[in-house]
N, C-alpha and C. Protein backbone atom coordinates (compact mmCIF):
# COMPACT_ATOMS: atom_id res chain seq x y z
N UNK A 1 -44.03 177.23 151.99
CA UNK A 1 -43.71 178.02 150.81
C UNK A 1 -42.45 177.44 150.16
N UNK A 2 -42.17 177.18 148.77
CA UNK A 2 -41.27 176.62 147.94
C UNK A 2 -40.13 177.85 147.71
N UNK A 3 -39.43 177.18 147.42
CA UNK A 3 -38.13 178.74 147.22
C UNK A 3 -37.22 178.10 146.02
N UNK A 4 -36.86 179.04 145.55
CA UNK A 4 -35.90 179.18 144.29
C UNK A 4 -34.75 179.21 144.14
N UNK A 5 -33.31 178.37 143.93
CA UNK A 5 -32.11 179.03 143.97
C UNK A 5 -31.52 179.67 142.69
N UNK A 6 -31.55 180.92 142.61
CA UNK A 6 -30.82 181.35 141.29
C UNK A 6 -29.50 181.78 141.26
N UNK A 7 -28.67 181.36 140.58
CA UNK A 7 -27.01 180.96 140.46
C UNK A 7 -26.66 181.96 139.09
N UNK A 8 -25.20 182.46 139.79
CA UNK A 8 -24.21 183.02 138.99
C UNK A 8 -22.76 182.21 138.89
N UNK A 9 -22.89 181.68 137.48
CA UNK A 9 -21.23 181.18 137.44
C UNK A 9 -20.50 182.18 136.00
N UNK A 10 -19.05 182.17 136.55
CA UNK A 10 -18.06 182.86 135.57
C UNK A 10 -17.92 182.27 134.39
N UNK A 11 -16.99 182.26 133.59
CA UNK A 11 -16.44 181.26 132.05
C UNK A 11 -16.07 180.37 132.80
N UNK A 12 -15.63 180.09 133.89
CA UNK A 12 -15.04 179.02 134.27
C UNK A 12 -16.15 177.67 135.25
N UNK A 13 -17.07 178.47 135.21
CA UNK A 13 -18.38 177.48 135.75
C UNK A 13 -18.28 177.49 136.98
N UNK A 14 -17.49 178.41 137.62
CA UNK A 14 -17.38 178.70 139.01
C UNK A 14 -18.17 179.30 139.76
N UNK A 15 -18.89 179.33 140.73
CA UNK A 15 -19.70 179.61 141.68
C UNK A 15 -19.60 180.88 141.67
N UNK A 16 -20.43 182.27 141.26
CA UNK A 16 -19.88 183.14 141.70
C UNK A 16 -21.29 184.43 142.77
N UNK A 17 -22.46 184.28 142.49
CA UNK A 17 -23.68 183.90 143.37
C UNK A 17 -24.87 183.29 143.49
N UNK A 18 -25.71 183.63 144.84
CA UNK A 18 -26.64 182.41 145.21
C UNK A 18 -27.88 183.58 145.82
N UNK A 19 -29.03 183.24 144.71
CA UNK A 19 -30.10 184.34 145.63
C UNK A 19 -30.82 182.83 146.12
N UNK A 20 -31.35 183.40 146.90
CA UNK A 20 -32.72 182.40 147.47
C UNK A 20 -33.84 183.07 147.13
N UNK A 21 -34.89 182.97 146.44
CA UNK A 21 -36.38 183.59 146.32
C UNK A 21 -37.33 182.68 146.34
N UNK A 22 -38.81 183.27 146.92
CA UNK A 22 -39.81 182.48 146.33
C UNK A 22 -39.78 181.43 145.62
N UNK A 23 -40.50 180.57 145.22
CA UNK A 23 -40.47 179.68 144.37
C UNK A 23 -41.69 180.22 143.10
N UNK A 24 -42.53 180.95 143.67
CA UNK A 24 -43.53 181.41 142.86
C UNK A 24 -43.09 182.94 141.65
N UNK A 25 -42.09 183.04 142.22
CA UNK A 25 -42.00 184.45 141.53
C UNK A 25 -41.13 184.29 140.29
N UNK A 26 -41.46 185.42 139.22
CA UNK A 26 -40.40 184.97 138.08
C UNK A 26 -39.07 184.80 138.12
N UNK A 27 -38.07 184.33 137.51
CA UNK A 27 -36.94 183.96 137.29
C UNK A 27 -36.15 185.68 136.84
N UNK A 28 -36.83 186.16 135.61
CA UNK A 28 -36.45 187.83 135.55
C UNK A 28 -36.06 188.55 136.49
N UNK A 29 -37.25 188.78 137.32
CA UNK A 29 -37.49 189.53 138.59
C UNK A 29 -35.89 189.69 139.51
N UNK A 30 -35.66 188.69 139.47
CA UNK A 30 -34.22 188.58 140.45
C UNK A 30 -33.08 188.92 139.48
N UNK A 31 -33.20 189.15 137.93
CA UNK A 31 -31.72 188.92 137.33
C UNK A 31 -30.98 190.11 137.41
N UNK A 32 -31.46 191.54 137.78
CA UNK A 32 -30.11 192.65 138.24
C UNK A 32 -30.14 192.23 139.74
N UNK A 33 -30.21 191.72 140.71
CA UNK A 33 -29.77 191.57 142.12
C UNK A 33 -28.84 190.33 141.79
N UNK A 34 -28.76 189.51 140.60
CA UNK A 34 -28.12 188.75 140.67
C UNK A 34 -26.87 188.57 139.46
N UNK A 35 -26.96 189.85 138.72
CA UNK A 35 -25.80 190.40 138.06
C UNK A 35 -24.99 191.55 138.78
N UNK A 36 -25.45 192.15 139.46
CA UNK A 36 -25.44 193.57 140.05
C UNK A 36 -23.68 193.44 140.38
N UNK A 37 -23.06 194.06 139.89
CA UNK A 37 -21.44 194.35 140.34
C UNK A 37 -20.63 193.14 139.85
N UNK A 38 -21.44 192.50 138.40
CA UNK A 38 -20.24 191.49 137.99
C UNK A 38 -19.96 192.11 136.58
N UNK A 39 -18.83 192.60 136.65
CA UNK A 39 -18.43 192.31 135.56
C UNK A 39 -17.79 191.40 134.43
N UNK A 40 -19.08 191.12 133.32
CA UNK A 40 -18.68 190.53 132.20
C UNK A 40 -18.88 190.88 130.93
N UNK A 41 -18.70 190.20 129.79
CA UNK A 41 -18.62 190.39 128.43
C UNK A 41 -19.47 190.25 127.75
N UNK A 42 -20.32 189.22 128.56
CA UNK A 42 -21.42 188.74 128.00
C UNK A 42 -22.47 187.82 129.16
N UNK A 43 -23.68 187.86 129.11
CA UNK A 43 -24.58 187.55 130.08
C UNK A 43 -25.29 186.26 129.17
N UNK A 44 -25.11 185.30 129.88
CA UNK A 44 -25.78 183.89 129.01
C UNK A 44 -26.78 183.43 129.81
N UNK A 45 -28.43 184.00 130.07
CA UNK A 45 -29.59 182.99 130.26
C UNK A 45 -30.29 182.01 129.61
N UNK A 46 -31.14 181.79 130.38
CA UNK A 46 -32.24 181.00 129.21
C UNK A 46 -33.36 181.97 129.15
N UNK A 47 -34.38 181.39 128.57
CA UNK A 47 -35.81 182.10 127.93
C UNK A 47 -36.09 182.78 129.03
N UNK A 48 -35.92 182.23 130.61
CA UNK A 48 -36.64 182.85 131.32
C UNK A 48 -36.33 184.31 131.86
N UNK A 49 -35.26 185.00 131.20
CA UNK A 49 -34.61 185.59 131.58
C UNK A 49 -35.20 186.60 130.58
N UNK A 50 -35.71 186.55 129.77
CA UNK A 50 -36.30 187.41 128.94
C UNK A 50 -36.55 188.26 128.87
N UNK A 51 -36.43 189.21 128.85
CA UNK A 51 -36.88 190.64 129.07
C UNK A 51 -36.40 191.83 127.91
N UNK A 52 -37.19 192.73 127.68
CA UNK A 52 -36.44 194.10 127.04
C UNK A 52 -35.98 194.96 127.86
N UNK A 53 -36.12 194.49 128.98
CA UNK A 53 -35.38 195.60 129.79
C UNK A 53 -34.18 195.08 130.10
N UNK A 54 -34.31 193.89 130.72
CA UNK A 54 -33.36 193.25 131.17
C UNK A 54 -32.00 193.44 130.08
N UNK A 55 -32.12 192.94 129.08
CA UNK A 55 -31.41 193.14 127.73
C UNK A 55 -31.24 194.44 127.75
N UNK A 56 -31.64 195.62 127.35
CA UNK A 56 -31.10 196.76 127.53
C UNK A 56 -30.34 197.47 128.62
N UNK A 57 -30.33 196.81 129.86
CA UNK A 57 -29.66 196.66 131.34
C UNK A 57 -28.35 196.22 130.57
N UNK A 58 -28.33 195.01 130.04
CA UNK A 58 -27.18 194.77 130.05
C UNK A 58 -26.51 194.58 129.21
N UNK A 59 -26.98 195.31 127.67
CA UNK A 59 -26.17 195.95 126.79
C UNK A 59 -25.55 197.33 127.03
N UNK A 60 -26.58 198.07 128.11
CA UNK A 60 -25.83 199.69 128.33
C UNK A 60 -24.39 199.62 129.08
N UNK A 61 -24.52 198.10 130.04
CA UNK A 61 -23.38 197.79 130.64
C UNK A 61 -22.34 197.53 129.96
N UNK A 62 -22.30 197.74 128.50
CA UNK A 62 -21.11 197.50 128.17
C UNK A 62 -21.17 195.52 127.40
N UNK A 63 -21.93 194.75 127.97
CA UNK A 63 -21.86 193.07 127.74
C UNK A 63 -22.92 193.07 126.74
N UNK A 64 -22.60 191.85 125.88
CA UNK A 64 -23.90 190.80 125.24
C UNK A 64 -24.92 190.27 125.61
N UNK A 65 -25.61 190.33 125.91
CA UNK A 65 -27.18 189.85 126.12
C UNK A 65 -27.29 188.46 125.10
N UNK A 66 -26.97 187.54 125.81
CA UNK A 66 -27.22 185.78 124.78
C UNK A 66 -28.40 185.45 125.48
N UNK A 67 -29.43 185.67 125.23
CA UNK A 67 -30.84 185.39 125.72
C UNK A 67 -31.75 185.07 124.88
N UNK A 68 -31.94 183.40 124.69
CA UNK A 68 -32.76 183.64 123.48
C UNK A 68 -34.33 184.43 123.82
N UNK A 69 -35.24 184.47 122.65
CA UNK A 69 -36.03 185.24 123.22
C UNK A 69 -37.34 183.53 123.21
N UNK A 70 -38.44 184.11 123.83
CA UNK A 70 -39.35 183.42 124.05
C UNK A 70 -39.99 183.16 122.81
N UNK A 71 -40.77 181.74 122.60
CA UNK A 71 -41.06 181.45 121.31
C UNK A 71 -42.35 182.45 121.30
N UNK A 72 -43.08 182.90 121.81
CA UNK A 72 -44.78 183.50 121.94
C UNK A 72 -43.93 185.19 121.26
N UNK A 73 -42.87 185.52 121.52
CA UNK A 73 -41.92 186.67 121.05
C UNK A 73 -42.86 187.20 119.66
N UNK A 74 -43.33 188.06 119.10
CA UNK A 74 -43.75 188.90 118.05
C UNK A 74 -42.39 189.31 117.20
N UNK A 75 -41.27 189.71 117.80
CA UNK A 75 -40.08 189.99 117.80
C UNK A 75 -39.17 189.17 117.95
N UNK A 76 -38.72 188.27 116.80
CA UNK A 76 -37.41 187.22 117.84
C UNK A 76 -36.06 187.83 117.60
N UNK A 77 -35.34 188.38 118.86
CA UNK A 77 -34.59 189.19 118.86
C UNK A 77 -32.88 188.18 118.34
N UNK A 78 -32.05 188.57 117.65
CA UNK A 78 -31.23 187.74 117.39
C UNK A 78 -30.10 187.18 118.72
N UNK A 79 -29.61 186.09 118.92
CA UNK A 79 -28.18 186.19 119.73
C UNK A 79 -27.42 184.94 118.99
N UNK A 80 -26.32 184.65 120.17
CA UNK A 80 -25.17 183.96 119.73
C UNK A 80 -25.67 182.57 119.81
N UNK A 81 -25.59 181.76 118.94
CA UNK A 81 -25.49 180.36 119.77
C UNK A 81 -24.93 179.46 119.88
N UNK A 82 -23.42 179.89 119.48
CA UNK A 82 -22.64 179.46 119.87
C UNK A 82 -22.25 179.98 121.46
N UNK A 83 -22.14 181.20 121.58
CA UNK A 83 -21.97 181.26 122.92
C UNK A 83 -23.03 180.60 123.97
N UNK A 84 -24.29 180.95 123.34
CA UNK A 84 -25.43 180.10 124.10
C UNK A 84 -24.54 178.69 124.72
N UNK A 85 -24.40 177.90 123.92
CA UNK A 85 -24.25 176.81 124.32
C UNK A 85 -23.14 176.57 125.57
N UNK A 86 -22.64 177.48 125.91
CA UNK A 86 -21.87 177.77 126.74
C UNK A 86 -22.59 178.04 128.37
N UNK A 87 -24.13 177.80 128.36
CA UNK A 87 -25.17 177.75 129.52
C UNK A 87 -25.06 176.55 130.10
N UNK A 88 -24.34 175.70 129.08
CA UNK A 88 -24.15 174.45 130.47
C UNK A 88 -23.33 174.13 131.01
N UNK A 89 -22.51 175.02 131.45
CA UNK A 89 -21.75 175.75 132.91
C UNK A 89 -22.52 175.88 133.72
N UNK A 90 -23.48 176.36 133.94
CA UNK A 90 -24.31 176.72 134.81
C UNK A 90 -25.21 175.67 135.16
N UNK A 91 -25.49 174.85 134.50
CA UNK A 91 -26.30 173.32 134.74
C UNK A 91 -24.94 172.27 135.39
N UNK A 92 -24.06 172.35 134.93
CA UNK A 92 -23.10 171.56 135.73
C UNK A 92 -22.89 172.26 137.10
N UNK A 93 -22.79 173.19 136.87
CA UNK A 93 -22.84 173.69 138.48
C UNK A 93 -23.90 173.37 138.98
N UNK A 94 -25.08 173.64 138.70
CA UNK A 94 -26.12 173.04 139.93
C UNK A 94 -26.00 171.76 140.06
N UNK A 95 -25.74 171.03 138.66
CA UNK A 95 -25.29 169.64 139.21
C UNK A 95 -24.75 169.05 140.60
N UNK A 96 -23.51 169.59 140.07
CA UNK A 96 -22.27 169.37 140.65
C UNK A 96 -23.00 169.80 142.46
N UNK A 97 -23.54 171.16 142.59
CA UNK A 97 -24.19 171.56 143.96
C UNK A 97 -25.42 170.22 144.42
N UNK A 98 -25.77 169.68 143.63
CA UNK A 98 -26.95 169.08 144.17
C UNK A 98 -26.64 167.36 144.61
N UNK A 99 -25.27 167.42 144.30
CA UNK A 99 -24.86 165.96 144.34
C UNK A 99 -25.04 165.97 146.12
N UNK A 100 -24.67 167.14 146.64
CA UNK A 100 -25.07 166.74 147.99
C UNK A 100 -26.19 166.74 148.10
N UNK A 101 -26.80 165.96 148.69
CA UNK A 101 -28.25 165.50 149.49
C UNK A 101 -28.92 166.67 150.14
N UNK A 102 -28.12 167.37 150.57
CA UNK A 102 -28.74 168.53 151.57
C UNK A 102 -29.49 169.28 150.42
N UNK A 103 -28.59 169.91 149.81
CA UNK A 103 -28.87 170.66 148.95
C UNK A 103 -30.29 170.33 147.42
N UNK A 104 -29.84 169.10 147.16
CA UNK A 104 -31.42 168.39 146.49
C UNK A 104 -32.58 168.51 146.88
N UNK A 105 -32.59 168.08 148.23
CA UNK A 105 -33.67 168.01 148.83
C UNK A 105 -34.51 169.03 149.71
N UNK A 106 -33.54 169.59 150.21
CA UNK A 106 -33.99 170.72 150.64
C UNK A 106 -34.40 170.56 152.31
N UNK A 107 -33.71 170.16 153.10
CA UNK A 107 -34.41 169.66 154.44
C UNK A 107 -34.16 170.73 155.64
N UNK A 108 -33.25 171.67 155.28
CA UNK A 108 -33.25 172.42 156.09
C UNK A 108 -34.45 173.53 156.11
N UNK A 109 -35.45 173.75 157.45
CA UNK A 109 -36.01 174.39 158.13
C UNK A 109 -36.20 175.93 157.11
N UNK A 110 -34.98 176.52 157.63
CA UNK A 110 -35.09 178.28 157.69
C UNK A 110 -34.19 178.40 156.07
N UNK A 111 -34.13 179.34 155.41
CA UNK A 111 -33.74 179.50 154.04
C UNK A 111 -32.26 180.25 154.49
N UNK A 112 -31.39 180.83 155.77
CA UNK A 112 -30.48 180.96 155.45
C UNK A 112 -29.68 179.84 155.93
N UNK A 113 -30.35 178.70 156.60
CA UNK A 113 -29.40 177.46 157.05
C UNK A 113 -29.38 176.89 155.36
N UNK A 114 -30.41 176.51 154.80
CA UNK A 114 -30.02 176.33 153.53
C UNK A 114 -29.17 177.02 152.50
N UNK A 115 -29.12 177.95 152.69
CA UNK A 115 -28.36 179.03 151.89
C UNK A 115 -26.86 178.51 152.34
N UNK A 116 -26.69 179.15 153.25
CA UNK A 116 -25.60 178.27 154.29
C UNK A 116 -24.87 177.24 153.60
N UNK A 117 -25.23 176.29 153.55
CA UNK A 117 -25.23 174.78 153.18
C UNK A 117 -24.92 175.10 151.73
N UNK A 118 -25.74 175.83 150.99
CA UNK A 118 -25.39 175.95 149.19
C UNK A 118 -23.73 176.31 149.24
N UNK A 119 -23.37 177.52 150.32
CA UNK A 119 -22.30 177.93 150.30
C UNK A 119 -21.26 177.00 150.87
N UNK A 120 -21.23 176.04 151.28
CA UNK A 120 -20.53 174.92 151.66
C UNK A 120 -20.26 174.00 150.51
N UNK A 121 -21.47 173.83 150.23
CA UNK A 121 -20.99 172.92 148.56
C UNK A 121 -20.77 173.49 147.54
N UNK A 122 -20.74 174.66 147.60
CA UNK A 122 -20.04 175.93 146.47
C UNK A 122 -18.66 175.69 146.99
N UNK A 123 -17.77 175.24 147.78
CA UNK A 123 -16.95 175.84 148.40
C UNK A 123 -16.31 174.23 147.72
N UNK A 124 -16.89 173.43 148.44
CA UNK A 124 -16.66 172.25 148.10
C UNK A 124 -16.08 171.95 146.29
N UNK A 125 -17.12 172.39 145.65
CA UNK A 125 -17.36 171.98 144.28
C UNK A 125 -15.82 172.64 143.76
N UNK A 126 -15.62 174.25 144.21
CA UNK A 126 -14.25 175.03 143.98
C UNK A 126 -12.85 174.21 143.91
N UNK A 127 -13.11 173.16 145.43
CA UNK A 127 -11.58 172.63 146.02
C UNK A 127 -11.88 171.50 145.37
N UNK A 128 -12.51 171.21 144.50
CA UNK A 128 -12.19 170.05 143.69
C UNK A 128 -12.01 169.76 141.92
């Protein structure tokens, strides 16, 4: 079975969490277990993140919802894009995580030795 890592970084592109899921399941599905108790100003996904709920989650919270919407959308809901562009924080971070080998490839066995390991080169990526 394939698995998923979905990542939370701050304004500062800093590591801030790591779910492991499925590989088959949507990208949505996980995004309040993987906002859940952060507070910010504004929430920057991509398409896959899409949702009307999701978006109303996290406008009641008080933040911006920068999500563009999906092109198939009936509705294309407006956002920032200038802040958008501010999502590749979050691509440098996986970058930056995948430069180790472990973590690219994926060779560890069980998903919390891998997990494990993400949190090592999270740790890593910080002290440098």
């Amino acid at each position: 079975m394939t698995t998923k890592l979905h990542v939370a970084c701050d304004a500062l592109g800093n590591p801030v969490r790591f779910i492991l899921t499925p590989g088959q399941h949507a990208d949505v599905r996980y995004a309040d277990a993987l906002t859940e108790g952060i507070a910010a100003e504004a929430v920057i996904a991509d398409r896959g993140y899409d949702s009307a709920t999701l978006v109303s989650r996290i406008e009641a919270s008080g933040a911006e919802a920068v999500i563009p919407p999906r092109k198939t959308n009936k509705y294309q809901r407006p956002y920032d894009a200038n802040l958008y562009a501010d999502r590749n924080k979050i691509e440098r971070l996986i970058g930056r995580l995948k430069q180790h080998r472990r973590v690219a490839t994926r060779y560890d066995k069980t998903a919390a030795s891998y997990l494990g390991f993400v949190y090592v080169a999270a740790t890593l990526a910080l002290l440098n």
